[in-house]
C-alpha atoms as a PDB file:
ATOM      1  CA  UNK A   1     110.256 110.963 100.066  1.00  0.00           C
ATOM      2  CA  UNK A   2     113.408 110.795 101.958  1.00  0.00           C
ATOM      3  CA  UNK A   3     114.623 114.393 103.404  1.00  0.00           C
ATOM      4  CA  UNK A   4     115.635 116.910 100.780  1.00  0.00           C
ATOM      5  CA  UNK A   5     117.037 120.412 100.070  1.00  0.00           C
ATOM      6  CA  UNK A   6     115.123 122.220  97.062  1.00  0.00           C
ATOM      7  CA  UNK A   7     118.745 121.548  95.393  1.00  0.00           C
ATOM      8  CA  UNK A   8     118.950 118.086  95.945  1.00  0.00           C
ATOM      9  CA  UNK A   9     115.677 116.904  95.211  1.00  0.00           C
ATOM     10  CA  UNK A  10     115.360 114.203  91.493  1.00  0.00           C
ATOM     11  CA  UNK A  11     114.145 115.437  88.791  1.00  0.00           C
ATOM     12  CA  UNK A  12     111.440 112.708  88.648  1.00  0.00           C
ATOM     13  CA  UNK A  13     110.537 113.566  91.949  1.00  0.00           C
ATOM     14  CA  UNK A  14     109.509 116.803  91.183  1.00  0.00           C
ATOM     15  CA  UNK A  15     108.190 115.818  87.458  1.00  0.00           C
ATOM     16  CA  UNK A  16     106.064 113.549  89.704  1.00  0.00           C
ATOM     17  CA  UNK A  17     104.739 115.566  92.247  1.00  0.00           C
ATOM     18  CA  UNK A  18     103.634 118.436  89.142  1.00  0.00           C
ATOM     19  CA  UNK A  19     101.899 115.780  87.771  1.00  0.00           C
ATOM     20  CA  UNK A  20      99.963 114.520  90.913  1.00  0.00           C
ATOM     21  CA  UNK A  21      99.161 118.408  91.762  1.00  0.00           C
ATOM     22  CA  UNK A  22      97.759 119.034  88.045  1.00  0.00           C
ATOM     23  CA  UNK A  23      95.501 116.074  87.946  1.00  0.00           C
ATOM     24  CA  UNK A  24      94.734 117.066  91.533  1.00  0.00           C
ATOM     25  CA  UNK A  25      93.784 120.285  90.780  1.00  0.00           C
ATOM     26  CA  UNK A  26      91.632 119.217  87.919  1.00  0.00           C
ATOM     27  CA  UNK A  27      89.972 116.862  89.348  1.00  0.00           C
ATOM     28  CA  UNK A  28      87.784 118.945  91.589  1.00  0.00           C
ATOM     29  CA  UNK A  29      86.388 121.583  88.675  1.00  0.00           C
ATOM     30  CA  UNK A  30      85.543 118.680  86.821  1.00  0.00           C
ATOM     31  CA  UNK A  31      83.123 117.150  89.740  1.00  0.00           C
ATOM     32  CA  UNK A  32      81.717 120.606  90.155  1.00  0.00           C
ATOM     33  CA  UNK A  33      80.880 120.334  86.458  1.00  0.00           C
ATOM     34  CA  UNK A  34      79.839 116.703  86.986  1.00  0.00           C
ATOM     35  CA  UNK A  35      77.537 118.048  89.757  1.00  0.00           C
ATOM     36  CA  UNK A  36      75.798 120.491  88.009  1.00  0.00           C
ATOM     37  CA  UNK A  37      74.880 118.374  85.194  1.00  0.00           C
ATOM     38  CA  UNK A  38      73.699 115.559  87.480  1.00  0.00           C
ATOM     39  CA  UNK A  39      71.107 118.903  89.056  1.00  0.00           C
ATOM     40  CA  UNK A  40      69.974 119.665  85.638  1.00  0.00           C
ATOM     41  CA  UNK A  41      69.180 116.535  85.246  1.00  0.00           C
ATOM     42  CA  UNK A  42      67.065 116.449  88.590  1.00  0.00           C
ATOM     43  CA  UNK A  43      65.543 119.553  88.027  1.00  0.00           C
ATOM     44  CA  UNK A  44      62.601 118.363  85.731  1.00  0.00           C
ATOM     45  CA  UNK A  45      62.368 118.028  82.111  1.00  0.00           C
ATOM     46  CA  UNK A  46      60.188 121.645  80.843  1.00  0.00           C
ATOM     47  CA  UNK A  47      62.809 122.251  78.446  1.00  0.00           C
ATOM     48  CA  UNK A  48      64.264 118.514  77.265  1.00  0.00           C
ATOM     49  CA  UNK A  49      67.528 119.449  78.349  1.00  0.00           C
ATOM     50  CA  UNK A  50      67.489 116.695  80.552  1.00  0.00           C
ATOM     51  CA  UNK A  51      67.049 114.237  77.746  1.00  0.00           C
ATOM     52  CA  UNK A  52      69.165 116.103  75.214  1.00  0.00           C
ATOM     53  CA  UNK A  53      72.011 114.620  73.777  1.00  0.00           C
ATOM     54  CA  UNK A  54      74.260 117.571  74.279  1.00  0.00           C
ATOM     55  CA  UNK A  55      73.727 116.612  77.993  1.00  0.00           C
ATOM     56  CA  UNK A  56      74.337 113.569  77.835  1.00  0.00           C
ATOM     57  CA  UNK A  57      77.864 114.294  75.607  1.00  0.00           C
ATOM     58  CA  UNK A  58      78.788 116.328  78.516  1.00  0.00           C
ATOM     59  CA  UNK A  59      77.973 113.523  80.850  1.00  0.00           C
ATOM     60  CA  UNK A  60      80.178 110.938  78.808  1.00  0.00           C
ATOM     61  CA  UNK A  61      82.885 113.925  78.608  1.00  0.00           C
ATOM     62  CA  UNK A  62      82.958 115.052  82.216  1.00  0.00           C
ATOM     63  CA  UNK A  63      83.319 111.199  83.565  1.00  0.00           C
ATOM     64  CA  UNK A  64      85.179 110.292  81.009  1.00  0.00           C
ATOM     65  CA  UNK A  65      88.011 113.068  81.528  1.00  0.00           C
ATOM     66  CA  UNK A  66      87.581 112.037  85.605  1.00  0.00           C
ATOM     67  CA  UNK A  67      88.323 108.663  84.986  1.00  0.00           C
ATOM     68  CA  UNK A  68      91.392 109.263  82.703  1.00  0.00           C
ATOM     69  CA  UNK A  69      92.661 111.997  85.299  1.00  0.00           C
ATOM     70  CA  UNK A  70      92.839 109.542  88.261  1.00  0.00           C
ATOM     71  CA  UNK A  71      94.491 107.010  86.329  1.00  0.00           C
ATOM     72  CA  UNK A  72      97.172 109.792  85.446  1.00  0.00           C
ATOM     73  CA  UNK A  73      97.745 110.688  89.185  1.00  0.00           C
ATOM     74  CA  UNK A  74      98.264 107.309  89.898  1.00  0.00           C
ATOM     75  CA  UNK A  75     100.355 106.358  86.946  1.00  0.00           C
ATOM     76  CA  UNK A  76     102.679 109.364  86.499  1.00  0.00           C
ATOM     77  CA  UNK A  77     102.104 110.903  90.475  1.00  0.00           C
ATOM     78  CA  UNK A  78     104.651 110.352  92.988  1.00  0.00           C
ATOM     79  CA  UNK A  79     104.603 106.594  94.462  1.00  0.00           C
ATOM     80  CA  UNK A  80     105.942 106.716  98.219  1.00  0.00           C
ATOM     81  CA  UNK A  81     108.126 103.256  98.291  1.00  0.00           C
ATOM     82  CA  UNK A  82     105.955 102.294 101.981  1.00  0.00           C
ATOM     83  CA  UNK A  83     102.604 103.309 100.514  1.00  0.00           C
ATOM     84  CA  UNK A  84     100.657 100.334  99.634  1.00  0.00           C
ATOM     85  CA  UNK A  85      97.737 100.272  96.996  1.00  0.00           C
ATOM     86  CA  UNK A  86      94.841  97.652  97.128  1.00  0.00           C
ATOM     87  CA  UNK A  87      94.521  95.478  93.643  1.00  0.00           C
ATOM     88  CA  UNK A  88      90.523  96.088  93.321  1.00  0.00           C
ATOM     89  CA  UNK A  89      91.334  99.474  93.778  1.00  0.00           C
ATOM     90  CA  UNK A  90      93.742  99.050  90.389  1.00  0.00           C
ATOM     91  CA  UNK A  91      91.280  97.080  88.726  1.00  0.00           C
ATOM     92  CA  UNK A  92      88.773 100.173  89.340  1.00  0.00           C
ATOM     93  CA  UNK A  93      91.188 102.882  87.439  1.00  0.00           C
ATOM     94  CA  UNK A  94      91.416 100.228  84.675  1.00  0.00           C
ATOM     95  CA  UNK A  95      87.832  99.327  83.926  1.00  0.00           C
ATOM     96  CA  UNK A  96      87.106 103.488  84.691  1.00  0.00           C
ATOM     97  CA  UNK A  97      89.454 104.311  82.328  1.00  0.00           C
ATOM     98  CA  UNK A  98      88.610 102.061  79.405  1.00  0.00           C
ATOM     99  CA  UNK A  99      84.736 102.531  80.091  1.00  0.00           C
ATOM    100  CA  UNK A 100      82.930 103.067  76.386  1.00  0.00           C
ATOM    101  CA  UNK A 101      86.787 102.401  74.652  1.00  0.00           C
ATOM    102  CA  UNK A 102      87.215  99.562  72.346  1.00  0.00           C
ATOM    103  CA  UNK A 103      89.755  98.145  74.901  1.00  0.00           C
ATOM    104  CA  UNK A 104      88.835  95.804  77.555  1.00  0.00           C
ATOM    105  CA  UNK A 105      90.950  94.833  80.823  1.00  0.00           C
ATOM    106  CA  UNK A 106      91.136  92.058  82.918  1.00  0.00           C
ATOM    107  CA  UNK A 107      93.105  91.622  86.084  1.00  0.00           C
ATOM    108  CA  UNK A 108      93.956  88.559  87.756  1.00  0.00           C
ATOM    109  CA  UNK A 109      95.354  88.691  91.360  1.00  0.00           C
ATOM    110  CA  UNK A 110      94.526  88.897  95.006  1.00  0.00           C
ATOM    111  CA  UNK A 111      96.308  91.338  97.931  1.00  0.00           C
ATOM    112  CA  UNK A 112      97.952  94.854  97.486  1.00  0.00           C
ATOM    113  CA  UNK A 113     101.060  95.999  96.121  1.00  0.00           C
ATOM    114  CA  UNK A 114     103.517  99.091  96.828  1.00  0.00           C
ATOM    115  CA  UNK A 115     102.781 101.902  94.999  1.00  0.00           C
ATOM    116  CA  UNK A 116     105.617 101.798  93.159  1.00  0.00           C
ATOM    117  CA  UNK A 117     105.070  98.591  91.787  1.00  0.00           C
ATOM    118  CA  UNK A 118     100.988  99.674  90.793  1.00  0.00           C
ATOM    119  CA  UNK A 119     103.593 102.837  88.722  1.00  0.00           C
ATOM    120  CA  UNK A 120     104.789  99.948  86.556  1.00  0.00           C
ATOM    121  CA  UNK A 121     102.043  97.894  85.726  1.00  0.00           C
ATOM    122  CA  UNK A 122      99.688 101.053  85.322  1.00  0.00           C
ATOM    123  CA  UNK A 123     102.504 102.507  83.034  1.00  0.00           C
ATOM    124  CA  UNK A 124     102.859  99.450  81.528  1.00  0.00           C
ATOM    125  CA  UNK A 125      98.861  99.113  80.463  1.00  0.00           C
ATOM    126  CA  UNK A 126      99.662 102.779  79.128  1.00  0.00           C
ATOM    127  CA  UNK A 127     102.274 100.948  77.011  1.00  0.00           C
ATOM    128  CA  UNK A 128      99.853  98.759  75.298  1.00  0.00           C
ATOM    129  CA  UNK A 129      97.005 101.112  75.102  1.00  0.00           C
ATOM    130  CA  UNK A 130      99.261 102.972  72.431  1.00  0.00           C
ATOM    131  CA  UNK A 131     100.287 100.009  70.459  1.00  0.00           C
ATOM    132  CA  UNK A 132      96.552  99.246  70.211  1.00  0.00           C
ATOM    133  CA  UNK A 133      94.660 102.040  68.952  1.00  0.00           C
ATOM    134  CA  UNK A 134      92.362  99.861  67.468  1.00  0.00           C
ATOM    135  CA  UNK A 135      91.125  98.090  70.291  1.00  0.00           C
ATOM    136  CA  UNK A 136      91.988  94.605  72.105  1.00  0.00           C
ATOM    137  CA  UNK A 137      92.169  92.977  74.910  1.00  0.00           C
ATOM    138  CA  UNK A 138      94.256  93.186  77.728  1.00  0.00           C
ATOM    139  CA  UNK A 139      95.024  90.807  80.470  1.00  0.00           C
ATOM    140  CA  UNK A 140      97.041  91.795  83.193  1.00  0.00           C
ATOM    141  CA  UNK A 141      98.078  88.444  85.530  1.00  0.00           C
ATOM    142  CA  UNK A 142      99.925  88.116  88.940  1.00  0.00           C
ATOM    143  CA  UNK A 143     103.048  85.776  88.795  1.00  0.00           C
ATOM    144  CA  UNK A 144     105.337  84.197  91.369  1.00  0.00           C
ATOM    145  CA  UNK A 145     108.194  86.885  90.263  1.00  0.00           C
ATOM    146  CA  UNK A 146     106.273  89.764  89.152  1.00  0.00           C
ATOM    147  CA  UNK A 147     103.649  90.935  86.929  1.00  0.00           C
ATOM    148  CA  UNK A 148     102.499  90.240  83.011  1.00  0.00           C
ATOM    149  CA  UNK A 149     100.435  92.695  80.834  1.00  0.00           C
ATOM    150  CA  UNK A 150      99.751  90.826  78.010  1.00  0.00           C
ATOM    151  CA  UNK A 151      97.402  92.192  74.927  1.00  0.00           C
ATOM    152  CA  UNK A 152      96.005  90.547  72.481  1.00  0.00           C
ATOM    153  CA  UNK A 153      94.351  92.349  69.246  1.00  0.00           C
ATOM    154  CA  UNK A 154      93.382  91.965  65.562  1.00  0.00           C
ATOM    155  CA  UNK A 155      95.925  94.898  64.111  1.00  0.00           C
ATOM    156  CA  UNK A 156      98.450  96.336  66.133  1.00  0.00           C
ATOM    157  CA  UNK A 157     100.704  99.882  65.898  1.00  0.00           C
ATOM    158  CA  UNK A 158     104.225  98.599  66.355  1.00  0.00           C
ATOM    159  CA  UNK A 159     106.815 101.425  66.630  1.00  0.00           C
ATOM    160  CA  UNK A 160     109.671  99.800  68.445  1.00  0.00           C
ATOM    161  CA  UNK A 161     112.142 102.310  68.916  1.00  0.00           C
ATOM    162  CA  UNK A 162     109.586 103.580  71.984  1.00  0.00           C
ATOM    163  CA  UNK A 163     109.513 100.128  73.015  1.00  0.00           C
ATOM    164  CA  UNK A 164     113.249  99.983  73.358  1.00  0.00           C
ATOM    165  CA  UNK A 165     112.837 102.628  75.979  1.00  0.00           C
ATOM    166  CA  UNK A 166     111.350  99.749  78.176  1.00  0.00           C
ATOM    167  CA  UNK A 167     115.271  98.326  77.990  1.00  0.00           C
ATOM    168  CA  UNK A 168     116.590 100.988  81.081  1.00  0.00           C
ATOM    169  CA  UNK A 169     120.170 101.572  81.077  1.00  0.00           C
ATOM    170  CA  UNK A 170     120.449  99.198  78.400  1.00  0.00           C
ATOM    171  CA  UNK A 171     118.340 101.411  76.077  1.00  0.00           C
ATOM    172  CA  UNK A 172     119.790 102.970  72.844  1.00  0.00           C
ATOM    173  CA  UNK A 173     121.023 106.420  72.786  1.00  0.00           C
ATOM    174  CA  UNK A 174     117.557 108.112  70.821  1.00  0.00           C
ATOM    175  CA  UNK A 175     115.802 111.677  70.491  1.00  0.00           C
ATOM    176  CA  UNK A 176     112.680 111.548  73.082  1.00  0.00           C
ATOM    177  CA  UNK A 177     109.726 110.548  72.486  1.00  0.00           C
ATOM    178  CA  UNK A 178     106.173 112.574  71.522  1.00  0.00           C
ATOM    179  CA  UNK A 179     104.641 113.541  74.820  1.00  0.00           C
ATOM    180  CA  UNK A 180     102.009 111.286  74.123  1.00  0.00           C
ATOM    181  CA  UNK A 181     104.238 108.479  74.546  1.00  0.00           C
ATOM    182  CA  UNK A 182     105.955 109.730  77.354  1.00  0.00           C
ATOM    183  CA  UNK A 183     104.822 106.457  79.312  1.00  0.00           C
ATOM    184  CA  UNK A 184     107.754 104.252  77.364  1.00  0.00           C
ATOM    185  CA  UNK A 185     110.898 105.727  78.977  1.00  0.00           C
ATOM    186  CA  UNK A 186     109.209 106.532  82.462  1.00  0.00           C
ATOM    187  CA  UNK A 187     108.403 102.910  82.525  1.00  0.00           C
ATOM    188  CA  UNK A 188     112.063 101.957  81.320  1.00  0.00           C
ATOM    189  CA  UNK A 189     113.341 104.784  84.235  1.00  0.00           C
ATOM    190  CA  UNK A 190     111.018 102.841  86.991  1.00  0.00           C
ATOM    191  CA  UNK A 191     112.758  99.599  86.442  1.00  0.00           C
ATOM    192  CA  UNK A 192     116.223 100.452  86.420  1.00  0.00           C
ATOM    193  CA  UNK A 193     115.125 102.487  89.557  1.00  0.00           C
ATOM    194  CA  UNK A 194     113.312  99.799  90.917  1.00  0.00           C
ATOM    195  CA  UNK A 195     116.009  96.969  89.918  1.00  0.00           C
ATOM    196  CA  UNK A 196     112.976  95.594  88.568  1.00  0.00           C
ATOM    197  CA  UNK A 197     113.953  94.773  84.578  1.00  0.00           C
ATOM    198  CA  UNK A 198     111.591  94.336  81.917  1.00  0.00           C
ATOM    199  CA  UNK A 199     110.702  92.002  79.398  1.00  0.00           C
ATOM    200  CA  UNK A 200     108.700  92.619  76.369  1.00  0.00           C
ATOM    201  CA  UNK A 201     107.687  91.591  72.465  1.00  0.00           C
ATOM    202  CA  UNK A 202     105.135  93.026  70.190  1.00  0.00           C
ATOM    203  CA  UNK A 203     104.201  91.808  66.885  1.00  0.00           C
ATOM    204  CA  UNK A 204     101.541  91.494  64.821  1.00  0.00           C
ATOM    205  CA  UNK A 205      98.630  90.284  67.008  1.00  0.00           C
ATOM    206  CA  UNK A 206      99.390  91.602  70.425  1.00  0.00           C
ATOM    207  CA  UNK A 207     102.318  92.712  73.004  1.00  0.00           C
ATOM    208  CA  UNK A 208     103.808  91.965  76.202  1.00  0.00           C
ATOM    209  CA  UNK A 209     105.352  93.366  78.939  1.00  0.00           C
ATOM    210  CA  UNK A 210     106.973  91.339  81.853  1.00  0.00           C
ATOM    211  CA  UNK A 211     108.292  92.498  85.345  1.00  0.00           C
END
């Protein structure tokens, strides 16, 4: 971040930098909870509690709420425009993320990318995780100019006033979205911020977002 007064600093700079600290913050009282139910599990079986499947529910829920908290950081933290993020290491929030979900992911592509960049098409597979509820599939592929997230399902939930959020500047004049759609116009934000314009469709049987 470039130097700053407290008066001077975005908005979405500081929305940003919450967002990194909460997930941050959580994070670490979830391991200690993940830690102590790997022990009981090491600690013999007298009992059955080792076995049980109220263990193993808080297993699934404790790695499960991990995974989905590091994808947050990443997607909604603050994204330094000289940091630099490896692809497998994108590929690992992705699969971590959608681990025991009807959604599967695929990414295609070699290298690293800015962090910035990894914003949009992490915010962009947050785009098409809510317009498939359902399940899918999602393939995310490198191109000469950019980036497509294309998905690909049976049934789709197709609202596209969020979508139009994805437009920018161009966007609308609309009430903001649910919270839980709060990915749409921080996407849309990102390019216009970025110079980096998106693309998209849904219908039907699947969605896509270009960048």
């Amino acid at each position: 971040m470039n130097a700053a007064t407290a008066a001077t600093v975005p908005e979405a700079d500081l929305a940003s930098l919450v967002a990194a600290r909460l997930c941050h913050d959580l994070v670490s009282p979830l391991g200690a909870i993940g830690n102590g139910v790997e022990l009981l599990e090491m600690s013999g079986d007298q009992s059955g509690l080792a076995r049980s499947p109220e263990l193993s529910l808080i297993t699934e829920s404790v790695r499960a709420a991990r995974a989905r908290l590091r994808f947050f950081r990443s997607a909604f933290g603050h994204a330094p425009a000289d940091a630099r993020v490896a692809l497998p290491e994108i590929a690992q929030l992705l699969g971590d993320v959608t681990e025991g979900t009807r959604l599967t992911v695929e990414l295609n592509g070699q290298g690293d990318l800015a962090r910035p960049e990894a914003r949009m098409l992490l915010l962009s597979f947050l785009c098409l995780d809510s317009a498939m509820p359902w399940g899918g599939r999602v393939l995310i592929c490198r191109t000469a100019p950019g980036w497509r997230v294309v998905g690909e399902a049976t049934r789709m939930r197709i609202d596209r006033d969020l979508w139009r959020w994805l437009d920018g500047d161009a966007a609308p004049m609309q009430p903001m979205p649910p919270a839980a759609a709060v990915h749409f116009p921080l996407l849309g934000r990102m390019a216009a911020q970025l110079a980096r314009p998106v693309t998209w469709e849904v219908d039907e049987t699947g969605a896509e977002i270009s960048f």
